[in-house]
Protein backbone atom coordinates (compact mmCIF):
# COMPACT_ATOMS: atom_id res chain seq x y z
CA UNK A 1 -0.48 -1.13 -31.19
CA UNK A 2 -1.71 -1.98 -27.64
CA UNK A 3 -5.19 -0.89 -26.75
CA UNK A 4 -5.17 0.97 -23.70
CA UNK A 5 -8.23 -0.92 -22.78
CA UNK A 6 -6.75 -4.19 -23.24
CA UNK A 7 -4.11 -3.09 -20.46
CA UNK A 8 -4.10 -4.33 -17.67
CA UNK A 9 -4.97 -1.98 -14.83
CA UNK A 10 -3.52 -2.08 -11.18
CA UNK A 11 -5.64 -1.28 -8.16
CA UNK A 12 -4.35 2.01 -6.45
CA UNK A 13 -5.05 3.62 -3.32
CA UNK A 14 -3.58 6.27 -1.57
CA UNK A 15 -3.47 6.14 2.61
CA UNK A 16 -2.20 7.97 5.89
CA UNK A 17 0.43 5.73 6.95
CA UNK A 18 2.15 6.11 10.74
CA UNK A 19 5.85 5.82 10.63
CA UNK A 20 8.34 5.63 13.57
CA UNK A 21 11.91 6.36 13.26
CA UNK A 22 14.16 4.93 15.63
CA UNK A 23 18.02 6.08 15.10
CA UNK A 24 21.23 5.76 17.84
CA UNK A 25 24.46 3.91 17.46
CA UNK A 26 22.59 1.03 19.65
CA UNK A 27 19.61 0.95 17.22
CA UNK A 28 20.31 -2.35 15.58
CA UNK A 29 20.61 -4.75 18.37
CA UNK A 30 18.28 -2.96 20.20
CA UNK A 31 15.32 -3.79 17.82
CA UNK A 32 17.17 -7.51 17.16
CA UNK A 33 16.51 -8.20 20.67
CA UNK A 34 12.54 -7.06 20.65
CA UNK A 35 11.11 -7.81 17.49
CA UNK A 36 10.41 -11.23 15.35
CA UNK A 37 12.37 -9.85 12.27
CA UNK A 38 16.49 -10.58 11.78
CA UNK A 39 17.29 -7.09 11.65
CA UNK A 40 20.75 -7.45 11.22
CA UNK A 41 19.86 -9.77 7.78
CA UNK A 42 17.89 -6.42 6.41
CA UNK A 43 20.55 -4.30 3.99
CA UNK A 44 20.27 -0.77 3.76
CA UNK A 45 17.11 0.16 1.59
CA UNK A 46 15.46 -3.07 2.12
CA UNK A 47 12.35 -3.98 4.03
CA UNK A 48 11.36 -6.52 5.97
CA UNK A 49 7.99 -7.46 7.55
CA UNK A 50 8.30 -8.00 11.62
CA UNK A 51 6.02 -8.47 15.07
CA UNK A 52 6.18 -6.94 18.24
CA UNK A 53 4.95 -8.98 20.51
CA UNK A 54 3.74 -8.88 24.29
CA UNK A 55 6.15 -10.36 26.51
CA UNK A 56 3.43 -13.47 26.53
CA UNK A 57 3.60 -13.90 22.83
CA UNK A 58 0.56 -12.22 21.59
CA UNK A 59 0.88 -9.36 18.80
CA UNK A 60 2.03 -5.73 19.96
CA UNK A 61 2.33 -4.48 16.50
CA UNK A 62 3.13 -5.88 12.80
CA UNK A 63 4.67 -3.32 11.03
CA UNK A 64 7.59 -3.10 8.21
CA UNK A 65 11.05 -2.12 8.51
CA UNK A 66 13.23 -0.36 6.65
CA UNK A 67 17.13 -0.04 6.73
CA UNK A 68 18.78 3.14 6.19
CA UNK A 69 21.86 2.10 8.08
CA UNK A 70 22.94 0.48 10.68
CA UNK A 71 21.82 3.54 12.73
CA UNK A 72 18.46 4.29 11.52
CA UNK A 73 15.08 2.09 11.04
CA UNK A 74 11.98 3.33 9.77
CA UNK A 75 9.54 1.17 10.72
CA UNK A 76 5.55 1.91 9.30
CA UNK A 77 2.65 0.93 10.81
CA UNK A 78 -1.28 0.62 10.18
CA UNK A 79 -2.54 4.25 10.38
CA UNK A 80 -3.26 5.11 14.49
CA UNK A 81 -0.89 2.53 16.03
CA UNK A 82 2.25 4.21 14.98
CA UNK A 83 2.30 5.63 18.75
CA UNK A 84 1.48 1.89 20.59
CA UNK A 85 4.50 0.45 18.42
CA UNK A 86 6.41 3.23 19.76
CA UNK A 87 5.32 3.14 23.74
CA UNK A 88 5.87 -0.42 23.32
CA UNK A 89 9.45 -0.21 22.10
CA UNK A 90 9.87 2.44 24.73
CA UNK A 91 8.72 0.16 27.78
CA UNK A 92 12.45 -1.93 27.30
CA UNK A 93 14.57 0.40 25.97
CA UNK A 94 17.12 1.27 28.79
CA UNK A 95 20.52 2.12 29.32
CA UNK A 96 20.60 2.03 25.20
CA UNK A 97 21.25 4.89 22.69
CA UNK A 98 18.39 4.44 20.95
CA UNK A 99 15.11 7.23 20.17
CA UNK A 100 12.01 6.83 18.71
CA UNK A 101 10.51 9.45 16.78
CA UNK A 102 6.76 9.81 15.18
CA UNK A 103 6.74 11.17 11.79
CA UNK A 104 4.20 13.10 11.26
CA UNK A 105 2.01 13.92 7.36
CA UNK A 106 3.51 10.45 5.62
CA UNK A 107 0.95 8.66 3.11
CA UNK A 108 1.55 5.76 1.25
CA UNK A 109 0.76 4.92 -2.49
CA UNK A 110 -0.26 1.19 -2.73
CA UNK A 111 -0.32 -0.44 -6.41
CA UNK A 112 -1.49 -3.56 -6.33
CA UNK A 113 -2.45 -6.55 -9.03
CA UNK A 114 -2.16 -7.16 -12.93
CA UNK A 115 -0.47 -3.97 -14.48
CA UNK A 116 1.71 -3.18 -11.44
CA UNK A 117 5.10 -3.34 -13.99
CA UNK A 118 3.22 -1.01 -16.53
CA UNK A 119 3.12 2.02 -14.16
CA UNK A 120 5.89 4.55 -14.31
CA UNK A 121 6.42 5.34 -10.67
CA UNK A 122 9.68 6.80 -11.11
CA UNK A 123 8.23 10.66 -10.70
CA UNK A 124 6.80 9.61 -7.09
CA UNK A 125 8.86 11.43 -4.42
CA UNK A 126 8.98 8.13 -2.21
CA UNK A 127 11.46 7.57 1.05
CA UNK A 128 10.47 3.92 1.05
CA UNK A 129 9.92 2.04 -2.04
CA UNK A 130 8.87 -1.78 -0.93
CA UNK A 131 7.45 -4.76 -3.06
CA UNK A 132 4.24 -6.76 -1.19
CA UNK A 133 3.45 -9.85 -1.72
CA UNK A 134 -0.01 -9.89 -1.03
CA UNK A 135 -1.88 -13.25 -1.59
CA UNK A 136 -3.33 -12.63 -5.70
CA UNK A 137 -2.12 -8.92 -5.60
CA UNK A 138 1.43 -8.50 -5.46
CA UNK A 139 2.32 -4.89 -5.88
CA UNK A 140 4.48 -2.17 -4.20
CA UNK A 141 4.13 0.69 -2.04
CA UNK A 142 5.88 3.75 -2.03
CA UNK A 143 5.70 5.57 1.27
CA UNK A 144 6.74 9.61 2.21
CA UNK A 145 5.12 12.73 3.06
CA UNK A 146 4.98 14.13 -0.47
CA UNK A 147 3.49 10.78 -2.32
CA UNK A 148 0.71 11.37 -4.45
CA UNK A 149 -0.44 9.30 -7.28
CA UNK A 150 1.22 9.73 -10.86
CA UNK A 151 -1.41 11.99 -12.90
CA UNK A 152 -4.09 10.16 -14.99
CA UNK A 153 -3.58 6.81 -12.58
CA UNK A 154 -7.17 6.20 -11.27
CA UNK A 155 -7.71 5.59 -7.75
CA UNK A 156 -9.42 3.16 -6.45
CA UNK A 157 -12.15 3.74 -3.31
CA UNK A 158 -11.18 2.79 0.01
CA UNK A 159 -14.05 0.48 -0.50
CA UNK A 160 -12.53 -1.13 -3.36
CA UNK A 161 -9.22 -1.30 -1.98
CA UNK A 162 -10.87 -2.67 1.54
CA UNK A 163 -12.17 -5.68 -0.53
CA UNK A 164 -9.29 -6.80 -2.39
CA UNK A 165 -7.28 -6.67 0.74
CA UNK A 166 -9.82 -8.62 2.63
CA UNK A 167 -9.98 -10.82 -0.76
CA UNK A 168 -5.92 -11.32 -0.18
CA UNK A 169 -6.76 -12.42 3.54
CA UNK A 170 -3.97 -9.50 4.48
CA UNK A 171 -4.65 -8.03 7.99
CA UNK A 172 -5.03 -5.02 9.70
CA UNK A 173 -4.23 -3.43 12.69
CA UNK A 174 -7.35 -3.20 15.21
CA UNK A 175 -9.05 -5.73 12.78
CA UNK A 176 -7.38 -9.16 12.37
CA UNK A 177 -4.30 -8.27 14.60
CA UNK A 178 -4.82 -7.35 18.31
CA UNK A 179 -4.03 -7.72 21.79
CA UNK A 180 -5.86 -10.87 22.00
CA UNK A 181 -3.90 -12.16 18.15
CA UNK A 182 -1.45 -15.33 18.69
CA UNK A 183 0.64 -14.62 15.20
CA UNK A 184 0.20 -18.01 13.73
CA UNK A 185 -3.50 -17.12 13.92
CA UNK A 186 -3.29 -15.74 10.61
CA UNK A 187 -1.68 -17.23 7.40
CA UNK A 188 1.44 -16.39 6.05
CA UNK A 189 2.02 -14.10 8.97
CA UNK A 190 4.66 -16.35 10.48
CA UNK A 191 6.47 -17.42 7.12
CA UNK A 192 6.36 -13.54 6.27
CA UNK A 193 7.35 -11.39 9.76
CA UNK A 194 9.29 -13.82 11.92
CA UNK A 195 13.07 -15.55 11.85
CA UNK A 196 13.52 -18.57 13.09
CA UNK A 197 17.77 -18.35 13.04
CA UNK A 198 18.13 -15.00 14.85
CA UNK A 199 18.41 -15.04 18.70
CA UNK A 200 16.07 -14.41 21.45
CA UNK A 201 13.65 -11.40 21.56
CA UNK A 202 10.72 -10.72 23.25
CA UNK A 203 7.76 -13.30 22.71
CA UNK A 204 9.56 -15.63 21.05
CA UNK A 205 8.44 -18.57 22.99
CA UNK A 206 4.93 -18.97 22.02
CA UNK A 207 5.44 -18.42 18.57
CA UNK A 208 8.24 -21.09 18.66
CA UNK A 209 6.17 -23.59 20.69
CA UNK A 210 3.01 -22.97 18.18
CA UNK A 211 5.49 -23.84 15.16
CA UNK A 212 7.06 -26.98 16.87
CA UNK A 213 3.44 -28.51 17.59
CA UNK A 214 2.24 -27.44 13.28
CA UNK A 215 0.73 -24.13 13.91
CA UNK A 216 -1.94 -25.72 15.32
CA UNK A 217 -4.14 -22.78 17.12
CA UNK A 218 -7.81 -22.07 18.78
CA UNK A 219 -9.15 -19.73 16.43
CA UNK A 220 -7.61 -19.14 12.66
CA UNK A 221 -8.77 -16.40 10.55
CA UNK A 222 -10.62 -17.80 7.92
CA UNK A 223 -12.25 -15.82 4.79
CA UNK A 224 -15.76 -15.61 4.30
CA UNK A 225 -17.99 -15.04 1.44
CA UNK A 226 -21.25 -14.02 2.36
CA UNK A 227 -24.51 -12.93 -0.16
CA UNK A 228 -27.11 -11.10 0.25
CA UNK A 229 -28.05 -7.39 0.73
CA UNK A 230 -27.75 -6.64 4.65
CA UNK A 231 -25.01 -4.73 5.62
CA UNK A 232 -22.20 -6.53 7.37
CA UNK A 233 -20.28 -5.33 10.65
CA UNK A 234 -16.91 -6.00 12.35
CA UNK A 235 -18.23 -7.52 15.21
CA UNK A 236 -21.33 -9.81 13.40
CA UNK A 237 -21.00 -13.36 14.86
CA UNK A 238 -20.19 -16.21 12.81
CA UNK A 239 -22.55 -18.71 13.54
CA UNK A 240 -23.06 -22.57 12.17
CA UNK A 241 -26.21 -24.48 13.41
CA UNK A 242 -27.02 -21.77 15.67
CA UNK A 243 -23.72 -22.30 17.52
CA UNK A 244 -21.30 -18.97 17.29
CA UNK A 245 -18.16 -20.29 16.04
CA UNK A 246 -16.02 -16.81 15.30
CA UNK A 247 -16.86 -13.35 14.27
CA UNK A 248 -16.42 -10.71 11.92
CA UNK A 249 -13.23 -8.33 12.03
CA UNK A 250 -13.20 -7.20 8.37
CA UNK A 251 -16.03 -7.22 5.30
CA UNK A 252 -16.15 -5.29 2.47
CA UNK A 253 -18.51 -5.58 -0.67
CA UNK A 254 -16.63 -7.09 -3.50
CA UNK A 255 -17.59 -5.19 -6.89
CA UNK A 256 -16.52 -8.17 -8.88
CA UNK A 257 -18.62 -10.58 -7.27
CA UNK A 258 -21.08 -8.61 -5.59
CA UNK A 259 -21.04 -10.98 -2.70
CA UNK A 260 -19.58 -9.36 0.63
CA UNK A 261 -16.46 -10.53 1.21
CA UNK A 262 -14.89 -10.94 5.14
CA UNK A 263 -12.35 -11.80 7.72
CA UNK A 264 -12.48 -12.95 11.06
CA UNK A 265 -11.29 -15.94 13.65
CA UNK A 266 -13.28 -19.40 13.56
CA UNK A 267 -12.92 -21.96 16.03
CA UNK A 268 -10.22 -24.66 14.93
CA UNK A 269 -13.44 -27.16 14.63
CA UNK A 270 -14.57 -25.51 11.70
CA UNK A 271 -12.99 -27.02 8.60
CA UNK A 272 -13.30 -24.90 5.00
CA UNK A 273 -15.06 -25.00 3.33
CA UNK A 274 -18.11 -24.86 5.38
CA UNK A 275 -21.92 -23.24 5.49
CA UNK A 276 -22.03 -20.73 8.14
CA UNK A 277 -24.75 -17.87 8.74
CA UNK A 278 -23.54 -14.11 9.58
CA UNK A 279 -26.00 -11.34 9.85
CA UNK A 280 -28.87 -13.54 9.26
CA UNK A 281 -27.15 -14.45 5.67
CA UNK A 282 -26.04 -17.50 4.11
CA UNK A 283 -21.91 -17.45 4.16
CA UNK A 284 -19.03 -19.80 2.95
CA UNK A 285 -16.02 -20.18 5.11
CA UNK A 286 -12.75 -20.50 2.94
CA UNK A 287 -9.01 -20.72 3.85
CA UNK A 288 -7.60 -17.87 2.84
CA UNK A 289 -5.44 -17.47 -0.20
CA UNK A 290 -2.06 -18.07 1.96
CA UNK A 291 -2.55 -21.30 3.74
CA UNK A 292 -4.15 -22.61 0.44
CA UNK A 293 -1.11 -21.81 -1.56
């Protein structure tokens, strides 16, 4: 018989989640011509990962979508930006029947890592049920507003959680992805959230030009390790011989390592592995785990 502390044991968190419901006998070409995704490719039940981008290219949203039919798409966002994906689809929509609609009270139960097959998530009361493919934690999250974690699963902190997501090199809303974000900034993002066989929407040009010319961009978001004991800000500058070269969007302490463990854009210059300083602490900047796979 199997120790149950020879098991393997998933990292789980539980998390508001915004979610944005757009339904109307026009809802499927309307969000084919405005976001990255091929929304007609998505069956009903399945998710996809998508952008919404600024007419100039730069990211709006990243959010995922889900298919209940061809007349209704869930689509869930970082926590606080469900209502910017939704003034954003808003801006175009005309002469369509198409409406957008903020659900409010939905959470989302994220399992993530080694163990993931050996939870019994069957009992959750889930709408959406999605596998993630994060970079070293592949997992699934179940998303509704009566999720709760199954009894006796331990949670992880926010803190915890924080870290192995910065460890994956997955971004965030308001963090890694912004106004300012050009989508091939940040790895995987691209491969994972945009179609390249689909026809036009909105943006499409500057992630197409990007891709034609290698992904080649100013300011990739690189992963940092950084030790010692000062406390590390979204915000600290990245530095290298005195010279800022990027800054901080994300850090978390890693329990595993103890070393605090970041995000944030470095100039193209900067090739990882490199020595770096941040917050008057020694740092290593890595690729993260998707462009080295």
């Amino acid at each position: 018989m199997t120790d149950p502390a020879d098991v393997a044991q998933p990292l789980v968190a539980v998390a508001p989640r915004d979610v944005v419901r757009a339904t109307g006998s026009d809802a499927e070409a309307f969000l084919q011509g405005q976001i990255s995704q091929d929304v007609e490719a998505i069956e009903a039940g399945a998710s996809a990962w998508s952008l919404v981008l600024a007419p100039q290219g730069k990211v709006g949203a990243w959010f995922r979508i889900t298919a209940s039919d061809g007349d209704t798409f869930l689509l869930d966002v970082d926590a606080g930006f469900g209502p910017a994906l939704a003034a954003r689809l808003e801006r175009f929509r005309l002469r369509v029947d198409v409406a957008f609609e903020s659900l409010a009270g939905w959470r989302m139960l994220s399992v993530r890592g080694d163990g993931v097959s050996d939870v019994d998530l069957d009992a959750v009361e889930a709408e959406v049920r999605a596998e993630v493919d994060w970079p070293q934690f592949r997992g699934i999250d179940l998303l509704g507003p009566k999720v709760s974690p199954p009894a006796g699963l331990p949670v992880a902190s926010s803190a915890e959680f924080e870290a192995a997501r910065i460890r994956a090199g997955w971004p965030a809303m308001g963090r890694e992805l912004s106004e300012r974000t050009i989508p091939a900034e940040v790895a995987g993002l691209v491969e994972s959230s945009v179609s390249f066989t689909k026809g036009c929407y909105v943006g499409q040009e500057l992630v197409a030009r990007i891709d034609s010319r290698g992904g080649n961009v100013p300011r990739p978001v690189r992963l940092l390790e950084i030790r010692g004991n000062a406390e590390v800000l979204p915000g600290n500058e990245i530095t290298i011989d005195g010279t800022t070269v990027g800054e901080v969007t994300s850090a978390a302490r890693d329990p595993d390592s103890g070393a605090t463990v970041a995000l944030g854009p470095v100039h193209r210059r900067v090739e990882p592995p490199a020595h770096a300083e941040v917050a008057g602490m020694t740092a290593t900047v890595l690729s993260p785990p998707a462009e080295s796979a």
